[in-house]
N, C-alpha and C. Protein backbone atom coordinates (compact mmCIF):
# COMPACT_ATOMS: atom_id res chain seq x y z
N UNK A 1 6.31 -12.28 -16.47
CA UNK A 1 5.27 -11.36 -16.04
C UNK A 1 5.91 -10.22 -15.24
N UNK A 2 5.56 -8.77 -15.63
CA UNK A 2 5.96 -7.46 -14.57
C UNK A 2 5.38 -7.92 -13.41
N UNK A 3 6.47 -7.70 -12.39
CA UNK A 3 6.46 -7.61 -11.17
C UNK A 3 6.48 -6.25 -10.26
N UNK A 4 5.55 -5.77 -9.61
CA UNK A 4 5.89 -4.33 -8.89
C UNK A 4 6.20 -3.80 -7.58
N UNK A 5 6.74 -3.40 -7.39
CA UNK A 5 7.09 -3.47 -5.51
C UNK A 5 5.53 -2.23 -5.04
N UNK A 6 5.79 -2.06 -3.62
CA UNK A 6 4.58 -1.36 -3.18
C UNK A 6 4.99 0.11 -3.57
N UNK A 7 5.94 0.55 -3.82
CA UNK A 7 6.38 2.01 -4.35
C UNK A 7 5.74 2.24 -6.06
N UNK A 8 6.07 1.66 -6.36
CA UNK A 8 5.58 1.32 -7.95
C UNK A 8 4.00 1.19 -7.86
N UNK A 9 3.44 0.62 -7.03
CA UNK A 9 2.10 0.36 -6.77
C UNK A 9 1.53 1.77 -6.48
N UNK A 10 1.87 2.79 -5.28
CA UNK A 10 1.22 3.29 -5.05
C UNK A 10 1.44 4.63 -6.41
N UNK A 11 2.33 4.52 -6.98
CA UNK A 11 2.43 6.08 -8.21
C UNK A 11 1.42 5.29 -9.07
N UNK A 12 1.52 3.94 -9.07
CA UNK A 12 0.50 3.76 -10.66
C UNK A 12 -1.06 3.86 -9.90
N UNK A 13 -1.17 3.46 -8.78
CA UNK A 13 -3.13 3.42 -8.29
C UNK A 13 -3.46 5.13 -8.09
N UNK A 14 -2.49 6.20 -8.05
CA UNK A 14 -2.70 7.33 -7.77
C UNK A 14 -3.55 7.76 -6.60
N UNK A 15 -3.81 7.52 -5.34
CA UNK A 15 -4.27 8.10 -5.06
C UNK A 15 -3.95 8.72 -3.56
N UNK A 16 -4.39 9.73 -3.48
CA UNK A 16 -3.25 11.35 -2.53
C UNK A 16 -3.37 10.55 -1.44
N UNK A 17 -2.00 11.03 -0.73
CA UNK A 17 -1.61 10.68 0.43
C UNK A 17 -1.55 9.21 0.85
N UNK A 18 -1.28 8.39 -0.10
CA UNK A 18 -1.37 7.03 0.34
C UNK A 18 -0.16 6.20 -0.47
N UNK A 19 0.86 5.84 -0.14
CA UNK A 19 1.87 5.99 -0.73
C UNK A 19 2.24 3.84 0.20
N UNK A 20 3.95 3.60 -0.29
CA UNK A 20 4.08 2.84 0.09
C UNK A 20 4.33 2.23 1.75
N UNK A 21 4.14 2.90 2.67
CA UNK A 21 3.78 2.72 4.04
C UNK A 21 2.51 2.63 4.26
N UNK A 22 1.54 3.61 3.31
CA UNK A 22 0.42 3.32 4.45
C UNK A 22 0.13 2.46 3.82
N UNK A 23 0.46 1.99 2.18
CA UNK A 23 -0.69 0.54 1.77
C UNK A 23 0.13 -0.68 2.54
N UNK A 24 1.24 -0.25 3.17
CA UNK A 24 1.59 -1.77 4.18
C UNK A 24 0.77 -1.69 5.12
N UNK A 25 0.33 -0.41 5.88
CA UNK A 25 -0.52 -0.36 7.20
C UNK A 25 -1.53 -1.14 6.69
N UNK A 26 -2.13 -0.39 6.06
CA UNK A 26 -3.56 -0.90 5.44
C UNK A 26 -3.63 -2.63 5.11
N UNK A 27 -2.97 -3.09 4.49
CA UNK A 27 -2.55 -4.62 4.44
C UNK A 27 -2.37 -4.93 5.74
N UNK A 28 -1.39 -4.68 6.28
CA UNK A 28 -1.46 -4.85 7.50
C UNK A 28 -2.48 -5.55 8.47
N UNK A 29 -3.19 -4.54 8.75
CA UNK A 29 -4.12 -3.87 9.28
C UNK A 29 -5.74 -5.10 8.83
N UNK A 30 -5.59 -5.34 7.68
CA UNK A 30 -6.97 -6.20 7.04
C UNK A 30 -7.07 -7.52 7.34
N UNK A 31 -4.67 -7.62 7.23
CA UNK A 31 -5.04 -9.26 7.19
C UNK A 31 -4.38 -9.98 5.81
N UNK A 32 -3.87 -9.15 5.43
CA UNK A 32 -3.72 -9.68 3.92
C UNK A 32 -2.15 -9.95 3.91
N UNK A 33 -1.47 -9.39 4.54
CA UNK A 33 0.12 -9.30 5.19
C UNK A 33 0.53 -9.66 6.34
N UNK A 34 1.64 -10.34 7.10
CA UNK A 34 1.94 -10.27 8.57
C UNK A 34 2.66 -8.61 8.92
N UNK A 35 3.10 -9.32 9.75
CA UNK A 35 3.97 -8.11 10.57
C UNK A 35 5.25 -8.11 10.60
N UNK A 36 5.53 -8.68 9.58
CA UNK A 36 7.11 -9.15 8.69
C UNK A 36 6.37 -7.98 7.07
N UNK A 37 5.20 -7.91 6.87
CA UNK A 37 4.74 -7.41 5.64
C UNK A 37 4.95 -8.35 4.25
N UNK A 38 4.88 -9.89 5.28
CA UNK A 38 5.32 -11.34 4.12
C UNK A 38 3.52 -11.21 3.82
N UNK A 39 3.23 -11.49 2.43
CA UNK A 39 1.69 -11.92 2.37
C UNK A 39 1.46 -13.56 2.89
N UNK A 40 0.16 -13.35 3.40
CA UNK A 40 -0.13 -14.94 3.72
C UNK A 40 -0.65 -15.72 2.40
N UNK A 41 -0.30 -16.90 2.68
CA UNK A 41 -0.28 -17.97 1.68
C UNK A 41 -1.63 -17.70 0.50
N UNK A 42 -2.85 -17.57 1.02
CA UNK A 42 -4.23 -17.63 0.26
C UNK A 42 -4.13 -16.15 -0.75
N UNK A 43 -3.37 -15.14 -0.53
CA UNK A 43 -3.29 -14.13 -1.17
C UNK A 43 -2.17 -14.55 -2.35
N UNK A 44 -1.36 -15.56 -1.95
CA UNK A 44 -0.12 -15.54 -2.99
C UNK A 44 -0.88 -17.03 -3.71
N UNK A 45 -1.37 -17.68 -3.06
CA UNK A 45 -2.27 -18.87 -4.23
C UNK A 45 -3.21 -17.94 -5.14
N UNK A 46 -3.70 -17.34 -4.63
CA UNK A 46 -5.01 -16.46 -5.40
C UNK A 46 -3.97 -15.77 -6.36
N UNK A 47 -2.75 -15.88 -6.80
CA UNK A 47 -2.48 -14.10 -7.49
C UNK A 47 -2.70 -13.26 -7.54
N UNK A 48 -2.49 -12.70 -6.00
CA UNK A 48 -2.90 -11.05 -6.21
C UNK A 48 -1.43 -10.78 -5.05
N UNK A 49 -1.02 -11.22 -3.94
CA UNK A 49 0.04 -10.26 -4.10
C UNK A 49 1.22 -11.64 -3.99
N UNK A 50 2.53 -11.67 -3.78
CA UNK A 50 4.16 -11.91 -3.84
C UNK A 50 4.59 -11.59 -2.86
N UNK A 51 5.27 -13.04 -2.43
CA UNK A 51 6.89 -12.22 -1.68
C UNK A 51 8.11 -11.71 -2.35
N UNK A 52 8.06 -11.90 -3.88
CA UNK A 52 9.10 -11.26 -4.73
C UNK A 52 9.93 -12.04 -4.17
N UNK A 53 10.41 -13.20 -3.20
CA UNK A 53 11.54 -13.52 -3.06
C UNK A 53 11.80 -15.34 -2.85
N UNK A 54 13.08 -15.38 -3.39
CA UNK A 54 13.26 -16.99 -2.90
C UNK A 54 12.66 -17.44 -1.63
N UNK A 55 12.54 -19.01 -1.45
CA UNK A 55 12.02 -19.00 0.25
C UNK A 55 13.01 -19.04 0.95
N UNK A 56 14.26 -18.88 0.67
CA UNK A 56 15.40 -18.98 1.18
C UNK A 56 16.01 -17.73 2.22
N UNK A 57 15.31 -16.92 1.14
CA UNK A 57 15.83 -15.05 1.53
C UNK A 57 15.56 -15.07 3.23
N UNK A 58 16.00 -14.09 3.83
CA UNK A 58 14.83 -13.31 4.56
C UNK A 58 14.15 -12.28 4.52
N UNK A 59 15.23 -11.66 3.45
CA UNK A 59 14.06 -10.03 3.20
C UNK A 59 13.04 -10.21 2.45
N UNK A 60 11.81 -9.54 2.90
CA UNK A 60 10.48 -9.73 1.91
C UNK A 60 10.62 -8.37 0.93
N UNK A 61 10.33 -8.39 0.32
CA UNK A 61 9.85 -7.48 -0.85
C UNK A 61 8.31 -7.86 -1.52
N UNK A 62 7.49 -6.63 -0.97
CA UNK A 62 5.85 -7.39 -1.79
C UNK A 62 6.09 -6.66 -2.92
N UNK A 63 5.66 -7.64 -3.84
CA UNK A 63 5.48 -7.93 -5.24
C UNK A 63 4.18 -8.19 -6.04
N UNK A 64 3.80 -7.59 -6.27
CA UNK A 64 2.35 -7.74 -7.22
C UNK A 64 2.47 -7.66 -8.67
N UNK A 65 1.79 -8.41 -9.60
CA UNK A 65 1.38 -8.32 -10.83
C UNK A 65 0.58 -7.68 -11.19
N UNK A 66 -0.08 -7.20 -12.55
CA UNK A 66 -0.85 -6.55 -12.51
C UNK A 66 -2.32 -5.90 -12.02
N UNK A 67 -2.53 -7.89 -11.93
CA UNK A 67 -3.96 -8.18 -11.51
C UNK A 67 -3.60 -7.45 -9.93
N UNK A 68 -2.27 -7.78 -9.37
CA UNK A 68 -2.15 -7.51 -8.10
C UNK A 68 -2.86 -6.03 -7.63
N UNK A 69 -2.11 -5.12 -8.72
CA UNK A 69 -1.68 -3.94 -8.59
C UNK A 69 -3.68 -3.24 -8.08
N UNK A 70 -4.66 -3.91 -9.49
CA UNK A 70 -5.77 -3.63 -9.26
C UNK A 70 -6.34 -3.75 -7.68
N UNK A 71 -6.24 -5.34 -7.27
CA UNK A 71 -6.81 -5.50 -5.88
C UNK A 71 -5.97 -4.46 -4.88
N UNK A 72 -4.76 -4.41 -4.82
CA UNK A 72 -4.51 -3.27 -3.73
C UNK A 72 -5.39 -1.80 -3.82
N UNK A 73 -5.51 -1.46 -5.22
CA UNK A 73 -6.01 -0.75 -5.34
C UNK A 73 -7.59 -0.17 -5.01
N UNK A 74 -8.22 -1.35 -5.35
CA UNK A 74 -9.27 -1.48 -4.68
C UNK A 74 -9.66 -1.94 -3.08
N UNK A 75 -8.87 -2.70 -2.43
CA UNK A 75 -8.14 -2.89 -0.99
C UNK A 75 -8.39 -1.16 -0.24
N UNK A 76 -7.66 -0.42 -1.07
CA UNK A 76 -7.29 0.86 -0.48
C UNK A 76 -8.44 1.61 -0.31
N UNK A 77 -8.70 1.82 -1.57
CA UNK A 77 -10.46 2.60 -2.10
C UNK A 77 -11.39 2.02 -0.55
N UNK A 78 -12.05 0.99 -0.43
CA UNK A 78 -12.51 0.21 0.02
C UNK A 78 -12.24 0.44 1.72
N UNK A 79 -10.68 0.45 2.13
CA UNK A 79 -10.49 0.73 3.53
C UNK A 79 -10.55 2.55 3.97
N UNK A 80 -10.58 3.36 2.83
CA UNK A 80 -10.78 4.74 2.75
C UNK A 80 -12.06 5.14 2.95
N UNK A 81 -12.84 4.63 2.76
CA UNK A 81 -14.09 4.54 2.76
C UNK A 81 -14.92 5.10 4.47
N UNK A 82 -14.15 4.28 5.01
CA UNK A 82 -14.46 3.52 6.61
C UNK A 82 -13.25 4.58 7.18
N UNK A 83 -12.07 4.52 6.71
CA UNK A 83 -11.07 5.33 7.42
C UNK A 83 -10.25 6.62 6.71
N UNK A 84 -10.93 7.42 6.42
CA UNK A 84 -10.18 8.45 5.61
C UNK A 84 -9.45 9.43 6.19
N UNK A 85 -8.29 9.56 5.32
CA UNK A 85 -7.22 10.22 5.58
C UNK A 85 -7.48 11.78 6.11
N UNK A 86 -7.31 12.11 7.58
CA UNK A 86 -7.52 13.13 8.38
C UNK A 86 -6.56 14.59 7.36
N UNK A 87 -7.57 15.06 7.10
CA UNK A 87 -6.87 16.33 6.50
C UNK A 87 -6.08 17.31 7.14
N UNK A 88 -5.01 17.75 7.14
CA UNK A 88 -4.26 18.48 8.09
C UNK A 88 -4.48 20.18 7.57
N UNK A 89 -4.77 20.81 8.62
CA UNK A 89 -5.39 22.09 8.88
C UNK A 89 -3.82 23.37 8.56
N UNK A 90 -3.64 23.68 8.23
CA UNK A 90 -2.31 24.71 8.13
C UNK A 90 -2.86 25.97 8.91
N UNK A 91 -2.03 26.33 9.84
CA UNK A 91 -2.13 27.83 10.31
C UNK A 91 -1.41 28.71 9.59
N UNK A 92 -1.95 30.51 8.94
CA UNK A 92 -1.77 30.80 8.57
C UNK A 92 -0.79 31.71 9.55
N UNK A 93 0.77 32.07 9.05
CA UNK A 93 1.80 32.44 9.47
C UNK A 93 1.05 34.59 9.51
N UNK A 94 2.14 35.02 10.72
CA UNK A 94 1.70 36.30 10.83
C UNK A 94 1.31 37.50 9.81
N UNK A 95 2.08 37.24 8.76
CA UNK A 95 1.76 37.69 7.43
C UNK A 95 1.02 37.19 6.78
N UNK A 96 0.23 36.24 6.70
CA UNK A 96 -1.18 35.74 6.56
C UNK A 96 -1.01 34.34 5.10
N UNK A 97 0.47 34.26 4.74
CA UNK A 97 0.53 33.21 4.31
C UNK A 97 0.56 31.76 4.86
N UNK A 98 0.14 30.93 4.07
CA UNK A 98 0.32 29.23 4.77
C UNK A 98 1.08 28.51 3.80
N UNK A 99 2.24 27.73 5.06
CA UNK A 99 3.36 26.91 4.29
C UNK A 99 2.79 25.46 3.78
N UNK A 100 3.01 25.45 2.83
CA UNK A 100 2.72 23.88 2.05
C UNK A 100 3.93 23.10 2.40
């Protein structure tokens, strides 16, 4: 079965400004991850996310399958809702352009 790290996750769910840090915050943040960013046990019985790694390792790598890839996705949608991403305001420079 494809396995995807959270980088891979966030180009395939597309959506702006939410990339592979903030869907760790966001996990984080719900409950669905520690503070190692290891998932807890009931998320990796359920198949939806992976530690991608032996139990031996210590580095975690989250790992999702496809089914995974959906629930983060919807995870995200879902915590956007309640907390959306503060739009940042650009001042326009003396010549009246604004830097992207």
């Amino acid at each position: 079965m494809q396995k995807y790290n959270l980088s891979q996750v966030s180009r395939i769910i597309l959506i702006a400004k939410v990339g592979r840090n903030k869907i760790y915050k966001i996990l984080r943040e719900l409950g669905y991850v520690d503070h190692t960013n290891r998932p807890f046990q009931k998320y990796i019985d359920q198949g939806d996310l992976d530690d991608g790694r032996p139990k031996f390792m210590i580095h975690t790598t989250l790992a999702v399958g496809l089914g995974g890839v959906g629930f983060i996705r919807q995870v995200v949608i879902d915590y956007l809702k309640d907390h959306p991403i503060p739009k940042i305001e650009r001042k326009p420079k003396q010549d009246g352009t604004i830097d992207i």
